[in-house]
C-alpha atoms as a PDB file:
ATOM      1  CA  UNK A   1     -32.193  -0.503   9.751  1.00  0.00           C
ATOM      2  CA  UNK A   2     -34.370   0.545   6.619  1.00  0.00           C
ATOM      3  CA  UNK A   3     -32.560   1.513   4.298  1.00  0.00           C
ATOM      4  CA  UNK A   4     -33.000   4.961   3.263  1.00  0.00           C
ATOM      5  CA  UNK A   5     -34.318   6.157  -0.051  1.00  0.00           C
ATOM      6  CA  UNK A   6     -34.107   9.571  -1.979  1.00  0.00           C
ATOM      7  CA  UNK A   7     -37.178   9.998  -4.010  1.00  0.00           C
ATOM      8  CA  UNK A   8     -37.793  11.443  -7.330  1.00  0.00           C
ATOM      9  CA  UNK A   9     -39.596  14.828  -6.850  1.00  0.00           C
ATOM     10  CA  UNK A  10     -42.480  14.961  -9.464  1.00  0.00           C
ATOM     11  CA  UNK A  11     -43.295  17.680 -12.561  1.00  0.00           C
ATOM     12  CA  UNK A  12     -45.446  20.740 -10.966  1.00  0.00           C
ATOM     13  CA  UNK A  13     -47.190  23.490 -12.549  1.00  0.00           C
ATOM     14  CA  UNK A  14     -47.668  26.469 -10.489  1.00  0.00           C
ATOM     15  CA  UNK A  15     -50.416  29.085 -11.495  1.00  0.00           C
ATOM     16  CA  UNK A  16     -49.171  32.732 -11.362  1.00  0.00           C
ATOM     17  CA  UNK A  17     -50.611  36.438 -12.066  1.00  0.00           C
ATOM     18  CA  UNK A  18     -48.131  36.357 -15.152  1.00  0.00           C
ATOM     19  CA  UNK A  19     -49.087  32.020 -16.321  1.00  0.00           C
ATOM     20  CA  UNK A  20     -47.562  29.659 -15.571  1.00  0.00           C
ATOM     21  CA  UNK A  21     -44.399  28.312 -14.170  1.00  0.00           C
ATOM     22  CA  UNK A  22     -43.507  24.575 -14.501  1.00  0.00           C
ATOM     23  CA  UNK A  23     -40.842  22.707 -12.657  1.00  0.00           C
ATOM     24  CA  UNK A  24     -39.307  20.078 -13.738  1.00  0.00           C
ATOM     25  CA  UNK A  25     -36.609  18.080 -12.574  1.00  0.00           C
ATOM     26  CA  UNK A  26     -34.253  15.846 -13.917  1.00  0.00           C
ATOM     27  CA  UNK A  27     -35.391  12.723 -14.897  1.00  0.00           C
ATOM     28  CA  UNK A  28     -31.617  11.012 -12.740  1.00  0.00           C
ATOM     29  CA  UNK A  29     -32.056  13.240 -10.161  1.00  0.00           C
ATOM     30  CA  UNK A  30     -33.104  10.574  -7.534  1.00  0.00           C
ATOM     31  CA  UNK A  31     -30.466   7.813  -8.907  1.00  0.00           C
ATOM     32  CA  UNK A  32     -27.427  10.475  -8.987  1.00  0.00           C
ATOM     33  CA  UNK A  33     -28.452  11.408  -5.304  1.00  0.00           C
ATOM     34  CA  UNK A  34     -28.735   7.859  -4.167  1.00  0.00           C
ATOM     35  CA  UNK A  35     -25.298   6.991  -5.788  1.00  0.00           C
ATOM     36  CA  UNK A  36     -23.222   9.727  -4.110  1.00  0.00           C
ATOM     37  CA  UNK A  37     -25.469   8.554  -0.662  1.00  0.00           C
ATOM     38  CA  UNK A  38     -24.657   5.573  -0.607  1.00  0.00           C
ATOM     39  CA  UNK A  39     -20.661   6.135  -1.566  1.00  0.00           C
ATOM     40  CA  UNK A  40     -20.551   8.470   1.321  1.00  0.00           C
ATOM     41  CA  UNK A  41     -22.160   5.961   4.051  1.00  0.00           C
ATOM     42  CA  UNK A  42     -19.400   3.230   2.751  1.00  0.00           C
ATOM     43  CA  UNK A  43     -16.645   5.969   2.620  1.00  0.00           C
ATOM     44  CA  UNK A  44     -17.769   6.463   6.159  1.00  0.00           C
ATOM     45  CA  UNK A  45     -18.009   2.744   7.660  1.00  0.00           C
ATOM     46  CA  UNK A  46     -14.673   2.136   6.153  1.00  0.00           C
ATOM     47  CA  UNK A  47     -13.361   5.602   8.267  1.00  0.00           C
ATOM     48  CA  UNK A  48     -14.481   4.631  11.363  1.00  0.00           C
ATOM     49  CA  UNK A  49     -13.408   1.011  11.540  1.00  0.00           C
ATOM     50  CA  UNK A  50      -9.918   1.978   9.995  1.00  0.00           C
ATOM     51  CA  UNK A  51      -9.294   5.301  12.546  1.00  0.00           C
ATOM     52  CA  UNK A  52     -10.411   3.148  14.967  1.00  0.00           C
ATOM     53  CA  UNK A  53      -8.275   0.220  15.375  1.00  0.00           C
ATOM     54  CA  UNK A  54      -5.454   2.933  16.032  1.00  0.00           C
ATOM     55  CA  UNK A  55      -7.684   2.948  19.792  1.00  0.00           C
ATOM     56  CA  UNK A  56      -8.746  -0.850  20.355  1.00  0.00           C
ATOM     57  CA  UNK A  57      -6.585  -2.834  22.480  1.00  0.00           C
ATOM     58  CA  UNK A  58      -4.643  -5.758  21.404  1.00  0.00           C
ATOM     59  CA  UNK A  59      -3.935  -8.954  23.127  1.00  0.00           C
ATOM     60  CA  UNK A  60      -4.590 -11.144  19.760  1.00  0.00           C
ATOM     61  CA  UNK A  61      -5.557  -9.688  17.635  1.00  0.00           C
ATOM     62  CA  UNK A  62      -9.407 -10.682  17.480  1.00  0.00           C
ATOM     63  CA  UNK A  63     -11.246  -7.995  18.404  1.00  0.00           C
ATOM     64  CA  UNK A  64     -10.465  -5.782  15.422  1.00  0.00           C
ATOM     65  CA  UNK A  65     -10.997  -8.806  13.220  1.00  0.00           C
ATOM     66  CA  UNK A  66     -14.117  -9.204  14.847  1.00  0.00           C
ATOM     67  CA  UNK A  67     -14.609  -5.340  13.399  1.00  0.00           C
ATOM     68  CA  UNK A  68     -13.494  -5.696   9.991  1.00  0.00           C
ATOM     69  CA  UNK A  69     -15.758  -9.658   9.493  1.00  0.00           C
ATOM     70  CA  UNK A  70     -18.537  -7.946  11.147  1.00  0.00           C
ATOM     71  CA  UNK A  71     -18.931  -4.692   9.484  1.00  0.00           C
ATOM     72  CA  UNK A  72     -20.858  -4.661   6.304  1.00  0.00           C
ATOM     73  CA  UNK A  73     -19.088  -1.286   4.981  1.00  0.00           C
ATOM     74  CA  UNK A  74     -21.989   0.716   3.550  1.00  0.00           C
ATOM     75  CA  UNK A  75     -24.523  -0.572   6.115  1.00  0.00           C
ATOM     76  CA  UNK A  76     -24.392   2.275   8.656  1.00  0.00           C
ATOM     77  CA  UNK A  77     -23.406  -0.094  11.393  1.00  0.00           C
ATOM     78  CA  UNK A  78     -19.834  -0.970  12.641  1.00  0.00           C
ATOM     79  CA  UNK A  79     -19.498  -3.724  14.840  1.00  0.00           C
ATOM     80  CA  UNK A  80     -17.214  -4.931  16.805  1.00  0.00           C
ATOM     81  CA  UNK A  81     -18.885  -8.582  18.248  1.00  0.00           C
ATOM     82  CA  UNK A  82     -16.545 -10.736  20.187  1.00  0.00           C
ATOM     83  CA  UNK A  83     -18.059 -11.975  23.950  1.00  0.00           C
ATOM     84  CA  UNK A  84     -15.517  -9.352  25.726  1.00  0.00           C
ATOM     85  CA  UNK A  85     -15.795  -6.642  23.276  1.00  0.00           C
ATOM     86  CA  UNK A  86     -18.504  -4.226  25.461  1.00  0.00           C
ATOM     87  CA  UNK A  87     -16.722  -4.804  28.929  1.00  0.00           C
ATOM     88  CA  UNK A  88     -13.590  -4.028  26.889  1.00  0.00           C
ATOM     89  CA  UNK A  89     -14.687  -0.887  25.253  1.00  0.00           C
ATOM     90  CA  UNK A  90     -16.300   0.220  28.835  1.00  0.00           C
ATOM     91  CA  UNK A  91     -12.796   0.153  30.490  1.00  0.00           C
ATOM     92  CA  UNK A  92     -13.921  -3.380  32.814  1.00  0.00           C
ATOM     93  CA  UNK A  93     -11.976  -6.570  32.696  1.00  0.00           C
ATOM     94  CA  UNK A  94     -12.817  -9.097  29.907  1.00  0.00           C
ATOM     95  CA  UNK A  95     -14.692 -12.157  31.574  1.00  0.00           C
ATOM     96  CA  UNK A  96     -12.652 -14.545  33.026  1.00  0.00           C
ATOM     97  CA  UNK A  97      -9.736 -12.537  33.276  1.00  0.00           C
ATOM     98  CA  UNK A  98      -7.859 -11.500  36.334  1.00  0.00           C
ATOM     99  CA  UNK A  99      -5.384  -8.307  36.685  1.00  0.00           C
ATOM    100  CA  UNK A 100      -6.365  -4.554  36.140  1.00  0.00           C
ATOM    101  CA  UNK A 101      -9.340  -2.844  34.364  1.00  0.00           C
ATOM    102  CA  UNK A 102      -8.655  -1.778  30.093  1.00  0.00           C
ATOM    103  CA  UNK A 103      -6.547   1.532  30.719  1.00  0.00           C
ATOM    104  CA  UNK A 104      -5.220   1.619  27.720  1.00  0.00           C
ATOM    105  CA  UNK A 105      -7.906   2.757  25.423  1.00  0.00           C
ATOM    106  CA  UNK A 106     -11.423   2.019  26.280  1.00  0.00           C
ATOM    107  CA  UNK A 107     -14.475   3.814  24.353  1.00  0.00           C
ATOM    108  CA  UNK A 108     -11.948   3.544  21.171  1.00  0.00           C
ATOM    109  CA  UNK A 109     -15.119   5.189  19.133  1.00  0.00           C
ATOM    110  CA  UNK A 110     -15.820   8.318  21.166  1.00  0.00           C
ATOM    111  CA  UNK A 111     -11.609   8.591  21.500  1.00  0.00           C
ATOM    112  CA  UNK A 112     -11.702   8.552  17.624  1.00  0.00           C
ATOM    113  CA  UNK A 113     -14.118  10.789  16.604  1.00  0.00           C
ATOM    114  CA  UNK A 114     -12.961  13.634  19.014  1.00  0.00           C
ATOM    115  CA  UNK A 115      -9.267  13.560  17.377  1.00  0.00           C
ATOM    116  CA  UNK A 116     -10.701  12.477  13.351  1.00  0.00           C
ATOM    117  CA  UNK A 117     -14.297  13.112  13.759  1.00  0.00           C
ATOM    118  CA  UNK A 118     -14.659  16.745  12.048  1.00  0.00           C
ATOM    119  CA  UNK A 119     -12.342  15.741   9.395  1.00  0.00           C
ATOM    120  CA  UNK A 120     -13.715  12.183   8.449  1.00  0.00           C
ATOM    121  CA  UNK A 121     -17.645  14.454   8.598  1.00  0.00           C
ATOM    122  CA  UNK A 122     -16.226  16.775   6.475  1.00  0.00           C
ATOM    123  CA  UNK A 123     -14.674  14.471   3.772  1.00  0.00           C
ATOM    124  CA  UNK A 124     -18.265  12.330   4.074  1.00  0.00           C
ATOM    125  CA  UNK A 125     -20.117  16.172   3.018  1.00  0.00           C
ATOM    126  CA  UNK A 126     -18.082  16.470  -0.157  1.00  0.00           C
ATOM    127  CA  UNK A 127     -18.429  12.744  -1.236  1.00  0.00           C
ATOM    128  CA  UNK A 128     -22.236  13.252  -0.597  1.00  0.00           C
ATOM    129  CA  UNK A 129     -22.296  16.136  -2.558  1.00  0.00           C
ATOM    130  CA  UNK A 130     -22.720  18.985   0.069  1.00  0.00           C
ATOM    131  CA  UNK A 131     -19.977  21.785   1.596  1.00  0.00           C
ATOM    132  CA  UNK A 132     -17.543  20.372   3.217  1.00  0.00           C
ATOM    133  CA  UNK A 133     -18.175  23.058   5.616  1.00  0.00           C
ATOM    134  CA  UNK A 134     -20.927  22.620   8.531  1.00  0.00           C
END
């Protein structure tokens, strides 16, 4: 994933019936932008893996270790990367095992954002900078 970049908007002079008008920005704009960015995308990572594990089944343990040594908080990606993790999170049986389908909490993500998601988007807004209101 590229990473995403805020850029610097440049000095403009716009001609008008009455002179000029210059804009000018400030000279940190970009950097003071990028800064609360990128403290919002790891405030955000570190909100999804944590709200999550509440969801994800354990048997050992592994697959929310697999979560937290997997997830590069700040990257934009959480991922959860054990061999059984997808059938597990789809509600099938792990390969190899016998007995019942998951039940107990399969699609842990979409089950995590419908009871924290509005809060966790609006505490992301004010970090960023913006209303904390949609």
């Amino acid at each position: 994933m590229a990473e995403p970049r805020i850029e610097q908007p440049g000095r403009r002079v716009i001609q008008t019936t009455n002179g000029e008008l210059i804009l000018e920005w400030d000279p940190q704009f970009a950097n003071r932008r990028m800064d609360a960015y990128n403290r919002a995308q790891r405030f955000l990572d570190a909100q999804v893996l944590y709200k999550s594990e509440e969801f994800i089944p354990v048997r050992t343990g592994e697959l929310i270790q697999s979560g937290r040594r997997n997830t590069i908080i700040g990257s934009g990606w959480v991922i959860w990367k054990v061999k059984y993790a997808r059938p597990v999170y789809y509600g099938r049986r792990a390969p190899g095992r016998k007995g019942p389908k998951v039940t107990r909490a399969f699609r842990w993500f979409e089950r995590m954002k419908s009871i924290s998601g509005k809060q966790i988007v609006a505490q992301t807004r004010k970090i960023a900078g913006g209303s904390a209101r949609g």
